[in-house]
Protein backbone atom coordinates (compact mmCIF):
# COMPACT_ATOMS: atom_id res chain seq x y z
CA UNK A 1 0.00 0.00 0.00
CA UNK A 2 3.02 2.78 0.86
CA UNK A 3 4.45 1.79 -2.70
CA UNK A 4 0.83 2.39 -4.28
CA UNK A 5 0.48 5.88 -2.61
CA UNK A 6 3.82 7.15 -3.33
CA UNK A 7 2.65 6.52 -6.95
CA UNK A 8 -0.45 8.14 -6.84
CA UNK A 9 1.10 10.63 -4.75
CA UNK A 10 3.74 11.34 -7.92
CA UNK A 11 1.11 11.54 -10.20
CA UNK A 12 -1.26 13.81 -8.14
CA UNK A 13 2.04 16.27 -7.98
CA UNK A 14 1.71 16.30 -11.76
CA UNK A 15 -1.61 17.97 -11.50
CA UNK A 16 -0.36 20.37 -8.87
CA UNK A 17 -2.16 18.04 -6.03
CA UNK A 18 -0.64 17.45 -2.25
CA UNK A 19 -2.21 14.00 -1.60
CA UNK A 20 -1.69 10.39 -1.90
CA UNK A 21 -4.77 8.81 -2.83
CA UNK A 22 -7.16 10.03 -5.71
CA UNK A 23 -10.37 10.06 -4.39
CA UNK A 24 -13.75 11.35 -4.96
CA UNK A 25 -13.25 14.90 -3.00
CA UNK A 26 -9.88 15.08 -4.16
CA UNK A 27 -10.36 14.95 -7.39
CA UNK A 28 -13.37 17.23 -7.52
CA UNK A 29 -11.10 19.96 -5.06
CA UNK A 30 -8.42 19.70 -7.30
CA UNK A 31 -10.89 20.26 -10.42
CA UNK A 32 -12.39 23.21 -8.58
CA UNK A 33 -8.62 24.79 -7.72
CA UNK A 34 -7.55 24.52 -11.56
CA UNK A 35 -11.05 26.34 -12.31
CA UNK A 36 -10.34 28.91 -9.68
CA UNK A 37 -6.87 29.72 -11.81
CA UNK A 38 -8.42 29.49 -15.07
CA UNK A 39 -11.12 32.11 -13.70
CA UNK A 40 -8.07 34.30 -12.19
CA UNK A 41 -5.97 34.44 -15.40
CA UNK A 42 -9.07 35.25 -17.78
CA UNK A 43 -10.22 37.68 -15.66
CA UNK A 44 -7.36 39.77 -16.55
CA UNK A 45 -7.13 38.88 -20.52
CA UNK A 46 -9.13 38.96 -23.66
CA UNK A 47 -9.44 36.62 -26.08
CA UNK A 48 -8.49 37.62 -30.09
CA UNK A 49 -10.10 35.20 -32.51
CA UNK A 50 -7.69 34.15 -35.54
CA UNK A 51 -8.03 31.87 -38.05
CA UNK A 52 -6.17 29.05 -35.97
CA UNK A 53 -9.48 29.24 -33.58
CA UNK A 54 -11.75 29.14 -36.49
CA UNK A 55 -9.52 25.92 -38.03
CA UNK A 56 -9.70 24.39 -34.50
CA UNK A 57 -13.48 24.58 -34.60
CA UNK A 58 -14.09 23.16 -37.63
CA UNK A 59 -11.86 20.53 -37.06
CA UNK A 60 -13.51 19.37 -34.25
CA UNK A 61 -16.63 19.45 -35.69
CA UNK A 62 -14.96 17.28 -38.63
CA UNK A 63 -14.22 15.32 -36.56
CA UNK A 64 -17.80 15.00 -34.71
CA UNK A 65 -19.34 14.49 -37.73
CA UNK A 66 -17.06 11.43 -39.19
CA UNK A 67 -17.67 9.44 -35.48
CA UNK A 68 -21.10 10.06 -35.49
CA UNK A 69 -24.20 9.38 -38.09
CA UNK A 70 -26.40 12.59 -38.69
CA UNK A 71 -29.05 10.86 -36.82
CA UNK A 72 -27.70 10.74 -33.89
CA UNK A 73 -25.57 13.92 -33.97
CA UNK A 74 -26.39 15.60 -30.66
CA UNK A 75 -27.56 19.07 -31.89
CA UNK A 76 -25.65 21.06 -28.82
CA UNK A 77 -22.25 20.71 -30.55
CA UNK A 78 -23.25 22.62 -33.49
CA UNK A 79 -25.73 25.55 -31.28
CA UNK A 80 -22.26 26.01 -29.01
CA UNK A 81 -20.07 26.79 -31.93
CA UNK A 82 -22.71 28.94 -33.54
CA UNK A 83 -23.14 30.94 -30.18
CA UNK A 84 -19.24 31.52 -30.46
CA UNK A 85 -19.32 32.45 -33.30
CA UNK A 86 -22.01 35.24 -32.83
CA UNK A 87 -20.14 36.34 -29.98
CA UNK A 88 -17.28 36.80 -31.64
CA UNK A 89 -19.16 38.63 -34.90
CA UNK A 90 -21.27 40.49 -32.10
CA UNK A 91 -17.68 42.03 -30.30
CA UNK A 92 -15.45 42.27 -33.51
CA UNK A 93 -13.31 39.34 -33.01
CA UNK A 94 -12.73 39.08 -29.43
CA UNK A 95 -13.98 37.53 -26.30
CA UNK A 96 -13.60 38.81 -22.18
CA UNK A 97 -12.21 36.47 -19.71
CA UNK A 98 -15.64 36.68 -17.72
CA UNK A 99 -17.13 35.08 -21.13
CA UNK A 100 -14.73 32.78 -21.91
CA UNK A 101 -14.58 31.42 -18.40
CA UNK A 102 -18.18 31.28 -18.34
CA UNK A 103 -18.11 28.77 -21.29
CA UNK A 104 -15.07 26.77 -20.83
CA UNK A 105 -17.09 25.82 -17.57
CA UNK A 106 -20.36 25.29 -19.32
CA UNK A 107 -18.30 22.76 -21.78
CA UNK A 108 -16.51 21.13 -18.84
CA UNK A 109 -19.35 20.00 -17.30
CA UNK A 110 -21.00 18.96 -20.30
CA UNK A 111 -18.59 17.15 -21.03
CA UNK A 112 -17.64 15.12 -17.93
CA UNK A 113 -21.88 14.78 -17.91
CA UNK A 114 -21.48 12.32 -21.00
CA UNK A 115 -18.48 11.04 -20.60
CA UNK A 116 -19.65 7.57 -19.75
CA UNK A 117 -22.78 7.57 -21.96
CA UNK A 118 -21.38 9.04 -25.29
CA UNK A 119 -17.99 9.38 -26.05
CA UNK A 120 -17.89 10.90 -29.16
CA UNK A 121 -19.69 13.76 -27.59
CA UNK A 122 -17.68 14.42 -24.62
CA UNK A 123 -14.74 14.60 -27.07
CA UNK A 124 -16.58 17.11 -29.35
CA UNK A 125 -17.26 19.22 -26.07
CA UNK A 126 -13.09 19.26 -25.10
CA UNK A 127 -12.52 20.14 -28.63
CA UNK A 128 -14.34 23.22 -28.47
CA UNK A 129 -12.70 23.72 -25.18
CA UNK A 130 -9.17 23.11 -26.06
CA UNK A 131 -9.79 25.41 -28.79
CA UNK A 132 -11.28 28.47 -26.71
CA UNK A 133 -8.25 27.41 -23.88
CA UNK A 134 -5.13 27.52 -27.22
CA UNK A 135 -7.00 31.01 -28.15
CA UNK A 136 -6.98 32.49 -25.07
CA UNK A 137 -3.27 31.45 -24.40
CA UNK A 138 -2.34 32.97 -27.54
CA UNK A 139 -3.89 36.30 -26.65
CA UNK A 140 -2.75 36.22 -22.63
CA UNK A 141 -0.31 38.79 -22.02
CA UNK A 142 3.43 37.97 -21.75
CA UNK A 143 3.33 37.80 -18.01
CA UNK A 144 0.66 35.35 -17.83
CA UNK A 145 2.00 32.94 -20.04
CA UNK A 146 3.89 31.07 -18.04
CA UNK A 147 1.22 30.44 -15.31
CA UNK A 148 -1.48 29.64 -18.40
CA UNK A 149 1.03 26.91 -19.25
CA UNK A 150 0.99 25.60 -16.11
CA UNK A 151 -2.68 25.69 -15.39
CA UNK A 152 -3.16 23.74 -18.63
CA UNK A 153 -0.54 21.06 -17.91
CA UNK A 154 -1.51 20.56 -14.25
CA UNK A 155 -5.65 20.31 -16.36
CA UNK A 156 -4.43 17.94 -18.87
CA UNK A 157 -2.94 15.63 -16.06
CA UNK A 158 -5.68 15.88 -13.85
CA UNK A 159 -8.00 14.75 -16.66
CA UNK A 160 -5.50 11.91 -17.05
CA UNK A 161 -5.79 10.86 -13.08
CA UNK A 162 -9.55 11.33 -13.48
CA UNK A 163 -9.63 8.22 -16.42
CA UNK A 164 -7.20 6.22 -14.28
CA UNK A 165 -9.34 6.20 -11.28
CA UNK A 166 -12.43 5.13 -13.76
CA UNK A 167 -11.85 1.95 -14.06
CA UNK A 168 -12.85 -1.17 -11.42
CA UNK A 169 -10.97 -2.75 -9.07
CA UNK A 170 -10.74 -2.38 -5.24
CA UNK A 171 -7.36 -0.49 -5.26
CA UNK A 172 -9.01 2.17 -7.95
CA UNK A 173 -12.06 2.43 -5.34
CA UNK A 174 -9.64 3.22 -2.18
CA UNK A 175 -8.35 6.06 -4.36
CA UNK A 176 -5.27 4.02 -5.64
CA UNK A 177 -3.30 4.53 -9.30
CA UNK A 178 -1.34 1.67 -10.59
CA UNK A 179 1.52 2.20 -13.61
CA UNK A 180 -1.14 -0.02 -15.77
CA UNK A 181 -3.92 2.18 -15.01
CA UNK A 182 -2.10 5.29 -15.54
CA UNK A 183 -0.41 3.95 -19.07
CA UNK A 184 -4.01 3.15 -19.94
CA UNK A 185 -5.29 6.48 -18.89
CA UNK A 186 -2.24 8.45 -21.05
CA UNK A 187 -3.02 6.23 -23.72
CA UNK A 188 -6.34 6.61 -24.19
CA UNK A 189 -6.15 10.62 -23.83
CA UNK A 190 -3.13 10.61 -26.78
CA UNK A 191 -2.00 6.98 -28.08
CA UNK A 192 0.79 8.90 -29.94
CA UNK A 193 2.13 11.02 -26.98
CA UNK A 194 2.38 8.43 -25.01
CA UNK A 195 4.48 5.85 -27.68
CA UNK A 196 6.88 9.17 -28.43
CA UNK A 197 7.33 9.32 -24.47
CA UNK A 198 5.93 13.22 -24.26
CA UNK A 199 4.21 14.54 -21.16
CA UNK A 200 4.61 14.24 -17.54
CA UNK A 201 2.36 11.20 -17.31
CA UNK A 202 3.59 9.33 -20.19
CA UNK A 203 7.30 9.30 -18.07
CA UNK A 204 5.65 8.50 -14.82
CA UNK A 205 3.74 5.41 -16.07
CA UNK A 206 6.94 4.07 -17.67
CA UNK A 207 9.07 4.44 -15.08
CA UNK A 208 6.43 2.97 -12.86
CA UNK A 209 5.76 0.28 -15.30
CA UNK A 210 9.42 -0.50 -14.86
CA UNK A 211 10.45 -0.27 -11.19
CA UNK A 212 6.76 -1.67 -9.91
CA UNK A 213 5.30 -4.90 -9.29
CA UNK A 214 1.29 -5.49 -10.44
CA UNK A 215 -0.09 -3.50 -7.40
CA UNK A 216 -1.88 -6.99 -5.16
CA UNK A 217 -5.34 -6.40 -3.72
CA UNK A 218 -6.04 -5.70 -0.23
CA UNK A 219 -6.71 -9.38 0.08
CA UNK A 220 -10.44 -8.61 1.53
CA UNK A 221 -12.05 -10.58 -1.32
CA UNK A 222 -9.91 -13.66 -1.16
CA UNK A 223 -10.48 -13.56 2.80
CA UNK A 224 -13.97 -13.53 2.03
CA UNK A 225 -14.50 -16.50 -0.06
């Protein structure tokens, strides 16, 4: 069990997280602290539409559109790009922090609401986020760049602890990563990251993969039967 928390510990650091198990309130304190710096750091920048934004959106709605059949195309994807769009035409190109915070949460939550139930969907939803998130890092001013970066990084991890801790199993349910959990978790959120060795989690599940044993259960279940 100490060898289990360290790792979850290490991996919890990656999202800028003191704690050594990923539980339920942890997670959802940790999600509310990242939103809390997202909210501080728009507050004090506007967002410039280019054409990179523009691209991004239509890619993601590309992309939307090949994994899913017109008929069962979940009209919100298409109504949330629109409304950016107007708000954008409606302000001459650019968007306030207070906006964009206000629907980079909206997406969030929409998209951890059907994460489970439709896939396809939630990914549509982070595309449109990542998109607005890339925009307004572009357009932050030079001394905010460095802590965007951060926030983003310590976001993109946390979403990474938040698939690892999805899964079954009793360790997962005590709040407890294991290297094959995480390596599943960084592979599923980008295959080719993860193969090329880039990102903080990709390193941590390898080394873990390399240096730990197949984390054994609590032995409750086998006392049990």
């Amino acid at each position: 069990t100490q060898a289990s928390e360290q790792f979850t510990a290490a991996a919890l650091r990656r999202a800028g997280v003191n704690a050594n198990r990923a539980n339920h309130d942890v997670i959802d304190n940790a999600f509310t602290t990242i939103g809390q710096q997202f909210d501080d750091l728009a507050a004090r920048n506007t967002m410039n539409v280019d054409q990179q934004f523009r691209r991004a959106l239509q890619d993601t709605w590309d992309d939307y559109s090949m994994l899913t059949p017109p008929s069962a195309r979940a009209p919100a994807v298409q109504a949330i790009i629109q409304d950016i769009i107007d708000i954008f035409n409606r302000t001459g190109g650019t968007l306030a922090g207070e906006s964009y915070q206000a629907l980079r949460s909206r997406l969030d939550k929409m998209r951890r609401g059907v994460k489970q139930s439709d896939p396809p969907l939630s990914q549509a939803f982070a595309g449109i986020r990542n998109a607005l998130d890339d925009g307004m890092a572009r357009s932050a001013g030079p001394a905010d760049q460095a802590a965007w970066a951060e926030a983003r990084n310590h976001y993109r991890n946390l979403l990474t602890i938040e698939n690892a801790v999805a899964g079954a199993g009793e360790n997962t349910a005590m709040g407890l990563i294991s290297p094959s959990q995480l390596r599943t978790a960084v592979k599923g959120q980008d295959k080719r990251a993860y193969v090329r060795g880039q990102g903080d989690m990709a390193e941590l599940a390898r080394a873990g993969e390399a240096i730990m044993k197949p984390l054994p259960n609590s032995g409750t279940a086998p006392r049990q039967a």
